[in-house]
N, C-alpha and C. Protein backbone atom coordinates (compact mmCIF):
# COMPACT_ATOMS: atom_id res chain seq x y z
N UNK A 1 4.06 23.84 45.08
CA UNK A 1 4.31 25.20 45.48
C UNK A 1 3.52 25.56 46.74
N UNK A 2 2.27 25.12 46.97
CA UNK A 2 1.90 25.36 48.14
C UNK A 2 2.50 25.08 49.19
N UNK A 3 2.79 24.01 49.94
CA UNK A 3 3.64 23.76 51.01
C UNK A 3 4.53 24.46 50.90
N UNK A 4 5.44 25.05 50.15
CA UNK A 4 6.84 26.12 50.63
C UNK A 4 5.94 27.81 50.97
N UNK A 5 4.56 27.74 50.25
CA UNK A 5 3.95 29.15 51.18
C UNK A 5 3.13 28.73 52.55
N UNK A 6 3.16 27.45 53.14
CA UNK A 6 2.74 27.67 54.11
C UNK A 6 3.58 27.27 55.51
N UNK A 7 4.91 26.77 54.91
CA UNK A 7 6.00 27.22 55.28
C UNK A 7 6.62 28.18 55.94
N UNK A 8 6.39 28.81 54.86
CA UNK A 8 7.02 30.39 55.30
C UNK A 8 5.98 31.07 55.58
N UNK A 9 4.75 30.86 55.45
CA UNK A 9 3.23 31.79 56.83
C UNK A 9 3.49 30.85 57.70
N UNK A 10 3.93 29.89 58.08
CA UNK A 10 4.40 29.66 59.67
C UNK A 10 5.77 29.92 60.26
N UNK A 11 6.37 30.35 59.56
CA UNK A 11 7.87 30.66 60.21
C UNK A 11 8.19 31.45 61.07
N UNK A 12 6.50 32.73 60.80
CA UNK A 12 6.39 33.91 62.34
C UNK A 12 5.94 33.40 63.74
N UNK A 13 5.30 32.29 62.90
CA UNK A 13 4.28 31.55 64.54
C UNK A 13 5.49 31.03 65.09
N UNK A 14 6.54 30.27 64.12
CA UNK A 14 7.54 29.52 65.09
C UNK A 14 8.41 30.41 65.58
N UNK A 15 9.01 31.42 65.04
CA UNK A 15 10.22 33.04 65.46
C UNK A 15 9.31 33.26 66.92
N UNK A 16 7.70 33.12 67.10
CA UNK A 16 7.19 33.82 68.33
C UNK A 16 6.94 32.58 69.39
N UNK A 17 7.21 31.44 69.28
CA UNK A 17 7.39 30.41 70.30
C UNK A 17 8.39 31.10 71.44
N UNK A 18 8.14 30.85 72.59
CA UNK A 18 9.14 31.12 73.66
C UNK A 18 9.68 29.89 74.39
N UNK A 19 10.89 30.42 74.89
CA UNK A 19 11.62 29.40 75.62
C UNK A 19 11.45 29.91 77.09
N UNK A 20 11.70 28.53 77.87
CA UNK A 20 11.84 29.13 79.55
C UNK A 20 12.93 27.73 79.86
N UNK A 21 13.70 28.14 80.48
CA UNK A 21 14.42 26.97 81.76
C UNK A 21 13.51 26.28 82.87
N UNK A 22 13.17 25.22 82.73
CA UNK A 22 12.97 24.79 84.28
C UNK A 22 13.83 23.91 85.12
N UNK A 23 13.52 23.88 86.44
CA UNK A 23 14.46 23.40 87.13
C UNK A 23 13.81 22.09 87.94
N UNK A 24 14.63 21.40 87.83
CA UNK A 24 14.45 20.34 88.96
C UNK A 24 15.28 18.89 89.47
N UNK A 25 15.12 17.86 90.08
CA UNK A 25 16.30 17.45 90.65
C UNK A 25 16.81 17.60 92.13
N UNK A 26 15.67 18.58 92.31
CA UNK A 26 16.17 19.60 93.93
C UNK A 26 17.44 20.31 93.98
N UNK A 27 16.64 21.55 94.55
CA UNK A 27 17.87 22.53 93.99
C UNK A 27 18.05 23.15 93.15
N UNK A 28 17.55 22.68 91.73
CA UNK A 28 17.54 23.29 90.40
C UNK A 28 19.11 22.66 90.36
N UNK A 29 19.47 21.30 90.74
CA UNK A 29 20.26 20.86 90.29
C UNK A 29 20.81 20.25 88.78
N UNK A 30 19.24 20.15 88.26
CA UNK A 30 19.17 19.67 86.62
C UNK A 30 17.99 21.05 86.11
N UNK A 31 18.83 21.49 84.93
CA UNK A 31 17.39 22.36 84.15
C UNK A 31 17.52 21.44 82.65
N UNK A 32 16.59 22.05 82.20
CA UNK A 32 16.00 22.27 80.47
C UNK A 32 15.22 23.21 80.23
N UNK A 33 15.46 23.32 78.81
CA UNK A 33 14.53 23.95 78.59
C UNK A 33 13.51 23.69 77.75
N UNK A 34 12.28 24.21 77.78
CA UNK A 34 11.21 24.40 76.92
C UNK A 34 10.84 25.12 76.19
N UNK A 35 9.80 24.53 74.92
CA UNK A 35 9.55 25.65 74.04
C UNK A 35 7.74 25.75 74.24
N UNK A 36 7.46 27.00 74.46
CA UNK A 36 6.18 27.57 74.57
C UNK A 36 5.16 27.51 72.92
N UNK A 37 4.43 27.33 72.15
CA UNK A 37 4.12 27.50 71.05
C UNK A 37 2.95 28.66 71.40
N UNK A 38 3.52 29.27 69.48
CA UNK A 38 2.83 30.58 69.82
C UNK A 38 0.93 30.78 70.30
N UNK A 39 0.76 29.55 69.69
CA UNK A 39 -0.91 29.25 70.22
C UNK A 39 -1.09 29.22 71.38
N UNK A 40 -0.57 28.10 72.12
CA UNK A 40 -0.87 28.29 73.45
C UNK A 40 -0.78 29.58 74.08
N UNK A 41 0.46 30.18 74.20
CA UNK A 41 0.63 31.85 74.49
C UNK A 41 -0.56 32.17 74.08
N UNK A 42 -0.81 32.52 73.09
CA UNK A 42 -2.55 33.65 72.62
C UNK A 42 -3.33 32.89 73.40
N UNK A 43 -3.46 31.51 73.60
CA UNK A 43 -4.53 31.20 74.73
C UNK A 43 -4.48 31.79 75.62
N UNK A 44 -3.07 31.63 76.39
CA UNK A 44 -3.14 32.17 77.72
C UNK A 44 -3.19 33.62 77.38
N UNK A 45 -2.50 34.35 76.45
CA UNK A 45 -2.88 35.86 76.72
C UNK A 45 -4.52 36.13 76.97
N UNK A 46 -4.91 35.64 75.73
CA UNK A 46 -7.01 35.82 75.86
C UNK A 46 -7.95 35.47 76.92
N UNK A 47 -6.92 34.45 77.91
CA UNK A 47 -7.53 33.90 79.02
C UNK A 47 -7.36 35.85 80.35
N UNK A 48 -5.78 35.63 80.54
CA UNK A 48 -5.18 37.18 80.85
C UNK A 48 -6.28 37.92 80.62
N UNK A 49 -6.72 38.29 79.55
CA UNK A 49 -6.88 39.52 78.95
C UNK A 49 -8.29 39.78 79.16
N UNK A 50 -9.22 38.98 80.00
CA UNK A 50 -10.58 38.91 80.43
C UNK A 50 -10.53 39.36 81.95
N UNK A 51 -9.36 39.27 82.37
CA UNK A 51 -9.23 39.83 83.47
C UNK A 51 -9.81 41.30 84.10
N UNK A 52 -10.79 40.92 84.57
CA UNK A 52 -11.58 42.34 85.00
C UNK A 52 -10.62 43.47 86.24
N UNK A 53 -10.13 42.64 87.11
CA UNK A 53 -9.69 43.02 88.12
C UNK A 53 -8.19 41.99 88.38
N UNK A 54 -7.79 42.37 89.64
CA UNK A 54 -6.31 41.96 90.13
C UNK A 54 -6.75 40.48 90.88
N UNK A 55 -7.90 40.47 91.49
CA UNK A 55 -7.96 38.68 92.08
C UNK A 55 -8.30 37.82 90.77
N UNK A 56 -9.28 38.15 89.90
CA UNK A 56 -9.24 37.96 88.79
C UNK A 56 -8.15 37.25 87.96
N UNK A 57 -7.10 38.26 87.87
CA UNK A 57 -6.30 38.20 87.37
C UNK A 57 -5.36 37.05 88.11
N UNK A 58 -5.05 37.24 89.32
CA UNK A 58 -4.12 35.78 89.93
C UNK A 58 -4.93 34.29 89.47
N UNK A 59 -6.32 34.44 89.50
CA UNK A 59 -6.82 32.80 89.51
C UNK A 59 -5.86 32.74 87.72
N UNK A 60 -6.90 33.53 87.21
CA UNK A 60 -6.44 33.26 85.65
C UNK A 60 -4.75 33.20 85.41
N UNK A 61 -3.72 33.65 85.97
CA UNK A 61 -2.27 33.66 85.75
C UNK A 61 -1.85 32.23 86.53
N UNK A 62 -2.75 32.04 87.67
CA UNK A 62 -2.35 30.45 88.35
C UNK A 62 -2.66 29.42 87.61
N UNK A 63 -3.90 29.41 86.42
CA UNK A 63 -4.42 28.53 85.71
C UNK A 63 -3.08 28.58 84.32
N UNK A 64 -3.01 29.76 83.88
CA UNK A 64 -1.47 29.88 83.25
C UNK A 64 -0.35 28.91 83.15
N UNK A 65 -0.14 29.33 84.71
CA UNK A 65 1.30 28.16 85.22
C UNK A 65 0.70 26.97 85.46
N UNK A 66 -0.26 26.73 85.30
CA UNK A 66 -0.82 25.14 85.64
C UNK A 66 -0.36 24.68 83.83
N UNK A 67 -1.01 25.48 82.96
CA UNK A 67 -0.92 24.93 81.41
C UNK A 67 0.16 24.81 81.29
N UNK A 68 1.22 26.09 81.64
CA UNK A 68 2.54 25.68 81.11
C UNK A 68 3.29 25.01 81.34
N UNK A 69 3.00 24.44 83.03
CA UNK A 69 3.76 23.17 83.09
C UNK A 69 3.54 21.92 82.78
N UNK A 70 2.28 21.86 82.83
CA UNK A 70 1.41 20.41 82.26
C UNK A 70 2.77 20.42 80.97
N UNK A 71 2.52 21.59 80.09
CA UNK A 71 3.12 21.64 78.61
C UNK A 71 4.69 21.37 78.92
N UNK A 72 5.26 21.95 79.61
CA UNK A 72 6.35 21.50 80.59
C UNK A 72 6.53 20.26 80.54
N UNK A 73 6.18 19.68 81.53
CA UNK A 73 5.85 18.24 81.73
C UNK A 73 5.76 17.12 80.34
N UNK A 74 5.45 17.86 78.93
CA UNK A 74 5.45 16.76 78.23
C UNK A 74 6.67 16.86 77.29
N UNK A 75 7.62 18.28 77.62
CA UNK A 75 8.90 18.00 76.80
C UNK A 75 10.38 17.62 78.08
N UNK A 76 9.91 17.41 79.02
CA UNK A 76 11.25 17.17 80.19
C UNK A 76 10.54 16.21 81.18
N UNK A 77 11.43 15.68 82.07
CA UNK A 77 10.97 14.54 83.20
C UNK A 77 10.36 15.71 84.80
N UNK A 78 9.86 16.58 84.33
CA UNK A 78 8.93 17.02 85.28
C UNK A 78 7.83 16.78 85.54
N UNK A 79 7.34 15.87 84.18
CA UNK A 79 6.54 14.81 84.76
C UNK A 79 5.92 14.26 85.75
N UNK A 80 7.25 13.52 86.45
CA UNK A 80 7.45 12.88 87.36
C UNK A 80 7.12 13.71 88.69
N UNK A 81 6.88 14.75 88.77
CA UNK A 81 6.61 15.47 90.00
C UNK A 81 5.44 15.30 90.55
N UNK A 82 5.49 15.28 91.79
CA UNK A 82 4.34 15.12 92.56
C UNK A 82 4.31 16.11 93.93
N UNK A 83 3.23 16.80 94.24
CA UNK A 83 3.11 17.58 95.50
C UNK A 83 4.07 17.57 96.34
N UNK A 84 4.21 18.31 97.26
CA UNK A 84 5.15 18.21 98.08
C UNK A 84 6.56 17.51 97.74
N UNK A 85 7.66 16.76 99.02
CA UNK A 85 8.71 15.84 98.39
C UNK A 85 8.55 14.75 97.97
N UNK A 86 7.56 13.89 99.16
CA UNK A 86 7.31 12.66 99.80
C UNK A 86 7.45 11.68 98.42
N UNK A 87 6.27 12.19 97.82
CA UNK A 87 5.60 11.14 96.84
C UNK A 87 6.82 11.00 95.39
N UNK A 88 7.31 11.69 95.37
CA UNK A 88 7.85 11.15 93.83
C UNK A 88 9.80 11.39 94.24
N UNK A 89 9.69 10.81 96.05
CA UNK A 89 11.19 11.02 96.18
C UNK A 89 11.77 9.93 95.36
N UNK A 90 12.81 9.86 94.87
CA UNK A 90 14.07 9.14 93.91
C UNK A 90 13.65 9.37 92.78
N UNK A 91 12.58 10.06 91.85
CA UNK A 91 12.15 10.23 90.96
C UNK A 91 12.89 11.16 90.11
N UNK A 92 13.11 11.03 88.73
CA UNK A 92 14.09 11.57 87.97
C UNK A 92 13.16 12.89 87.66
N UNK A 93 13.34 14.03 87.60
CA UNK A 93 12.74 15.36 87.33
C UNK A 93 11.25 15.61 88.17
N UNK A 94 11.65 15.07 89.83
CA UNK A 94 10.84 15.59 91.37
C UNK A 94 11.80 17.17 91.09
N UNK A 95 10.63 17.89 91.88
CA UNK A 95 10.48 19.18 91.76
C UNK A 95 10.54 19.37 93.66
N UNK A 96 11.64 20.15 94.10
CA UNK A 96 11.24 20.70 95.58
C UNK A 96 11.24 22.23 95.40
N UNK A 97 11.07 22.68 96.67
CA UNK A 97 10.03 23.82 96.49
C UNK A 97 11.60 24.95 95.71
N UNK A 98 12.60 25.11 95.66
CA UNK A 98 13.41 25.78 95.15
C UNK A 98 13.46 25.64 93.98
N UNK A 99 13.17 24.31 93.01
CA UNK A 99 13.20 24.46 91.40
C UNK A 99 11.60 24.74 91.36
N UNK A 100 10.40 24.84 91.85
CA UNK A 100 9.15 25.56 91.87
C UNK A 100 9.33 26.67 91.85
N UNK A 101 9.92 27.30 92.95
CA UNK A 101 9.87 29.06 92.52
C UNK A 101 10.55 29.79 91.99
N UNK A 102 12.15 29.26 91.07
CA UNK A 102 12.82 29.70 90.52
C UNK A 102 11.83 29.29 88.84
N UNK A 103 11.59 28.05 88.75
CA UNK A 103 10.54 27.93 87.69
C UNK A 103 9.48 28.32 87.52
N UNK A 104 8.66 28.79 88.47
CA UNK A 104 7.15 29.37 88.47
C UNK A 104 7.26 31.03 88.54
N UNK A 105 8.68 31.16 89.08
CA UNK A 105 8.85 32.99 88.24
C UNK A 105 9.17 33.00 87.42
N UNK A 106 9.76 32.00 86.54
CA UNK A 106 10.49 32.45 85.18
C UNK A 106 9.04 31.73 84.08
N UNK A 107 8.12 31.07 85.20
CA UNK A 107 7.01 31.12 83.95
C UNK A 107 5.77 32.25 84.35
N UNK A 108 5.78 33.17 85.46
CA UNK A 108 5.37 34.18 85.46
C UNK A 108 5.91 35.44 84.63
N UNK A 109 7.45 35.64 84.81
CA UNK A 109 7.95 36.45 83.60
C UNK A 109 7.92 36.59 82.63
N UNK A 110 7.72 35.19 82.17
CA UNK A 110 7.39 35.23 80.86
C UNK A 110 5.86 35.89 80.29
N UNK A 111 4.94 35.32 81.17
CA UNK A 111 3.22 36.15 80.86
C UNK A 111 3.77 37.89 81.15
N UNK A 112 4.34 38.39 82.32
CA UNK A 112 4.91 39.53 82.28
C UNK A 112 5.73 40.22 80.97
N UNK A 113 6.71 39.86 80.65
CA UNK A 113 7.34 40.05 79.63
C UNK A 113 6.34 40.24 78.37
N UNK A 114 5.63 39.55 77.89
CA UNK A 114 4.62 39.50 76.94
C UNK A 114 3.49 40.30 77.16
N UNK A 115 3.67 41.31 78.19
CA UNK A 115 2.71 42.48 78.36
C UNK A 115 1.15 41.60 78.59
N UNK A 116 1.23 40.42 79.08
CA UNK A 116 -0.03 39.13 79.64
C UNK A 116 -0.49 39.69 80.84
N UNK A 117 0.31 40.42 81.59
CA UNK A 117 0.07 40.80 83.58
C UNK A 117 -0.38 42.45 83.60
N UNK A 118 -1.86 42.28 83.46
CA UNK A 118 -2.31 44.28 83.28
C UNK A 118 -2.47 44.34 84.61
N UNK A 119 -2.77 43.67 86.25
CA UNK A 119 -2.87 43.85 87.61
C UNK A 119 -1.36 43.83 88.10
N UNK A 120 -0.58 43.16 87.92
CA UNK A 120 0.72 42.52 89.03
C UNK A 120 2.11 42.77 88.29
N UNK A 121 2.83 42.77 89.43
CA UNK A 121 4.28 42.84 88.72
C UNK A 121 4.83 41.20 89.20
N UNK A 122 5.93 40.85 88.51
CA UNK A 122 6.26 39.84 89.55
C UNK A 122 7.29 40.23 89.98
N UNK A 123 7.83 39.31 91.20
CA UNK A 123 8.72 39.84 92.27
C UNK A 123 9.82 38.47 92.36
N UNK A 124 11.22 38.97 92.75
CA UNK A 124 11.99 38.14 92.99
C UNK A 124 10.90 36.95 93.93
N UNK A 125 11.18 35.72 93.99
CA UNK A 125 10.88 34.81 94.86
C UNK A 125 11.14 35.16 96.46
N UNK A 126 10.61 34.42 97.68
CA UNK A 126 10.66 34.95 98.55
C UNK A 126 11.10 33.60 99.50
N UNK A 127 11.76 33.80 100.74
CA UNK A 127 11.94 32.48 101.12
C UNK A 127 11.22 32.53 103.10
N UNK A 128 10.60 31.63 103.43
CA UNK A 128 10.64 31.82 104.74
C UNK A 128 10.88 30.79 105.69
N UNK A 129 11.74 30.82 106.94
CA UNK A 129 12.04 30.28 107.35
C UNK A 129 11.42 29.93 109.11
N UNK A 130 11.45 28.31 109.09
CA UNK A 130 10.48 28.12 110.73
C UNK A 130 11.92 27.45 111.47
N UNK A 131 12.86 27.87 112.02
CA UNK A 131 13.56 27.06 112.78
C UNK A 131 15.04 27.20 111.41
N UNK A 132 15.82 27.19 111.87
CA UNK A 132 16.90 26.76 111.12
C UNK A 132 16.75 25.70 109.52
N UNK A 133 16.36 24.60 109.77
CA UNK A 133 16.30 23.85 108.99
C UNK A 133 14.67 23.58 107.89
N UNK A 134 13.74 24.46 108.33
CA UNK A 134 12.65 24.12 107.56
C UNK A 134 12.56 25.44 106.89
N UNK A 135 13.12 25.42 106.11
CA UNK A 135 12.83 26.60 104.77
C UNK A 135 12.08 26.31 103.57
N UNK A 136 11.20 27.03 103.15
CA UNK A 136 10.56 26.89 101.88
C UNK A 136 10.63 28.34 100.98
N UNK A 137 10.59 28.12 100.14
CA UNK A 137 10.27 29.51 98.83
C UNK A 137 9.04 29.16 98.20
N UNK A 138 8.98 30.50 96.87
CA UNK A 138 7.60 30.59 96.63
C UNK A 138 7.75 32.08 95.46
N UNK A 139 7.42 31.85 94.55
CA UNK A 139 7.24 32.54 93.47
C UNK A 139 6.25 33.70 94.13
N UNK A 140 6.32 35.02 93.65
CA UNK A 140 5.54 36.01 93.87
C UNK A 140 4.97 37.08 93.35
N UNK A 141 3.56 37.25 92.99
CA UNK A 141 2.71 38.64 92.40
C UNK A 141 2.92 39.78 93.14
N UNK A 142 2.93 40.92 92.82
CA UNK A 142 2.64 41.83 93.87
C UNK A 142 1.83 42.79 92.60
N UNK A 143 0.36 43.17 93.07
CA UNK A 143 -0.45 43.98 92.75
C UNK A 143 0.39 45.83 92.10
N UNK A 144 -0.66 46.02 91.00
CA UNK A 144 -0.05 47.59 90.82
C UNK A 144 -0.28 48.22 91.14
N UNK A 145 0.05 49.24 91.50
CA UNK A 145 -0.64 50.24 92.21
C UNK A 145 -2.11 50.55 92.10
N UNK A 146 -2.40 50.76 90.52
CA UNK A 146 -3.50 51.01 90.47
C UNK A 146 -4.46 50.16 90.59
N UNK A 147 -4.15 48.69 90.48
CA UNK A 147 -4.71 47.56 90.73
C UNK A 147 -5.52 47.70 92.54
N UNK A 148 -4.49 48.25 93.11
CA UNK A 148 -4.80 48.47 94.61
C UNK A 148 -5.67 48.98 94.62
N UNK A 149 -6.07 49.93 93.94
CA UNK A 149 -7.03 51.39 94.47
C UNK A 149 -6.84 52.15 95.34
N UNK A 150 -5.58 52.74 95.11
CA UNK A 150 -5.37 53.16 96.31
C UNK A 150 -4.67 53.15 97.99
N UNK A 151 -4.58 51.75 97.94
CA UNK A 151 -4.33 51.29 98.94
C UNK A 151 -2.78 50.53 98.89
N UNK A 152 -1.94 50.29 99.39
CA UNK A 152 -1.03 49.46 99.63
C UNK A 152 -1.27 48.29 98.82
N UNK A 153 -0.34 47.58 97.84
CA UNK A 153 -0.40 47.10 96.65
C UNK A 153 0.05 45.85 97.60
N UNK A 154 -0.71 44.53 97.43
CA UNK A 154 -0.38 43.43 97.99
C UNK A 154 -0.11 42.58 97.33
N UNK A 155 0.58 41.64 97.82
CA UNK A 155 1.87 40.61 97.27
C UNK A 155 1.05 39.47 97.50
N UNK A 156 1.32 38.07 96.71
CA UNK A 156 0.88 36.84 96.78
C UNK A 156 1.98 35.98 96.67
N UNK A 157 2.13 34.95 97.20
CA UNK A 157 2.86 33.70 97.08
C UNK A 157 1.90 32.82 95.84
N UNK A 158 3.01 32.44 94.97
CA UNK A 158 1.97 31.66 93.89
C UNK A 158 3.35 30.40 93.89
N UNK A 159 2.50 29.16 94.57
CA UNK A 159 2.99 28.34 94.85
C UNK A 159 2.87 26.87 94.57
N UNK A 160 3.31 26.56 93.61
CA UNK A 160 3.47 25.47 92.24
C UNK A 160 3.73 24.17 93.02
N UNK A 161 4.77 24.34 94.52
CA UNK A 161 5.15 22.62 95.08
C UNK A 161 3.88 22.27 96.07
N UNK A 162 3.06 23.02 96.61
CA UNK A 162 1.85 22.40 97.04
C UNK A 162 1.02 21.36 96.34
N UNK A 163 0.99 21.34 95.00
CA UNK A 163 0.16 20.75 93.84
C UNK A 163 0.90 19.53 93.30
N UNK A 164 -0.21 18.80 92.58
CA UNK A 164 0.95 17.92 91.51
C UNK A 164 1.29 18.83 90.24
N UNK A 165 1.96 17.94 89.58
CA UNK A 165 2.30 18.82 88.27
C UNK A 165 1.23 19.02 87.75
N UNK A 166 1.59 20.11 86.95
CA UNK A 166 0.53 20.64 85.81
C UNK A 166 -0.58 21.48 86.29
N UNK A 167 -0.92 21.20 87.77
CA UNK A 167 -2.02 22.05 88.21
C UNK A 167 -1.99 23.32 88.42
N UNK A 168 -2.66 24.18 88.56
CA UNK A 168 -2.47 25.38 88.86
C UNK A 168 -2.09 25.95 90.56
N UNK A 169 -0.76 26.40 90.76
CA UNK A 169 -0.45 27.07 92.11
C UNK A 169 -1.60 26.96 92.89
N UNK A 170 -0.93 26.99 94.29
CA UNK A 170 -2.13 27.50 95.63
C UNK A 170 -1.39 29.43 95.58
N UNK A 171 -2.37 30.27 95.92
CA UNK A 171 -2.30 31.54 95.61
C UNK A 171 -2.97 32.26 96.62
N UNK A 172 -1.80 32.58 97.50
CA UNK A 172 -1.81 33.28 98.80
C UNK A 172 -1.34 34.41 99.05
N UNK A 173 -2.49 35.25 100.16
CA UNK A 173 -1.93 36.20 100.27
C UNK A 173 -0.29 36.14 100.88
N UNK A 174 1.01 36.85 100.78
CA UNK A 174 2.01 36.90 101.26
C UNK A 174 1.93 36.59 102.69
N UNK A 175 1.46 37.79 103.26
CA UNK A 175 1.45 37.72 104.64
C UNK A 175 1.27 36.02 105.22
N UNK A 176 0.10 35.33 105.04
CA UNK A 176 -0.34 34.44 105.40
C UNK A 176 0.88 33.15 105.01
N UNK A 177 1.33 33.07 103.84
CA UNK A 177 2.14 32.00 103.49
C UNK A 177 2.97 32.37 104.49
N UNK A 178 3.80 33.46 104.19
CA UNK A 178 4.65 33.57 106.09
C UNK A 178 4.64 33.29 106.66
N UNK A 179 3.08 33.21 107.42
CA UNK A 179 2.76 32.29 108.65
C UNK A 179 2.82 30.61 108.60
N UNK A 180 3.21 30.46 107.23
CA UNK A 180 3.06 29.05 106.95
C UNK A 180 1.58 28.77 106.79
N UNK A 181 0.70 29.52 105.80
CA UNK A 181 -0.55 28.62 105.36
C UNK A 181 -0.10 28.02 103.69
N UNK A 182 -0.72 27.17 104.24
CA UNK A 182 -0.76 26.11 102.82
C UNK A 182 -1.05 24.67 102.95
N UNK A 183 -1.80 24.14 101.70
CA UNK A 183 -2.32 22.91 101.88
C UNK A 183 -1.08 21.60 102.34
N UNK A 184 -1.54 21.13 103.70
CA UNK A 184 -0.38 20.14 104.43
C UNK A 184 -0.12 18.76 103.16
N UNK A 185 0.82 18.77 102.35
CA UNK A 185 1.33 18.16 101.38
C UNK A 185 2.34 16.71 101.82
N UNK A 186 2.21 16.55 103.69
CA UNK A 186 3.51 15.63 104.16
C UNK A 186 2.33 14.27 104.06
């Protein structure tokens, strides 16, 4: 009789697991999806939830998307991803920067959604372009108002294809990724 009650005292932990799509293949030509377990979530919320302030708050939400893809990484071939294109080109589930920021907002939404983000909203992805042919995107925070103090609420690029998998985003101010800062990954 025991095992069918601890059964059913885990059946809420499993109902509160979340799912996310990720993408990759280039392009977000191949997704899957994943399942989040409800532990990890309360990690990352308690990690969130020490958040004193809004810079604060980005390191700790970048360390976030670092866990969840690592966790990522061990139910799909995203694995296989490596920084930039170069290194893991012909590789079955390589990540370019378009399945990064369609995946690194939908694993920011998710900490959003779960009431995890007390500084930032997240923002559609953003794309910028140097010349016709060199385009990149990039998942994006933008501060709350009150987070600002006052001031004009600023936006970050939180950017997952600079890194290998699993690590946590490079986390830039907007403006600057525009200009094209970011760690040279060629």
């Amino acid at each position: 009789m025991r095992c069918c009650w601890a059964v059913i005292l885990l059946l809420p932990l499993a109902a509160m697991a979340a799912e996310v799509r990720v993408c990759f293949n280039y392009g977000c030509v191949s997704e899957q999806a994943v399942r989040f377990d409800e532990r990890l979530l309360a990690g990352i919320g308690a990690s969130l939830a020490e958040a004193s302030d809004a810079e604060s708050e980005r390191t700790r939400a970048a360390a976030a998307v670092g866990r969840l893809y690592r966790e990522a990484g061990r139910q799909s071939p995203i694995s296989a991803d490596r920084a930039g294109n170069l290194r893991d080109d012909g590789a079955f589930g390589k990540m370019d920067c378009i399945d990064h920021s369609i995946s690194t907002t939908r694993l920011l939404a998710l900490l959003e959604a779960r009431g995890m983000l007390h500084h930032h909203r997240v923002l559609p992805r953003v794309r910028r372009t140097r010349l016709l042919l060199f385009q990149h995107y990039t998942a994006v925070l933008e501060e709350l108002p009150q987070a600002a103090g006052g001031s004009a609420a600023r936006r970050f690029a939180i950017d997952s294809w600079f890194v290998e998998q699993g690590e946590p985003p490079v986390v830039l101010p907007l403006e600057a990724w525009l200009d094209g800062e970011g760690p040279d990954v060629h």
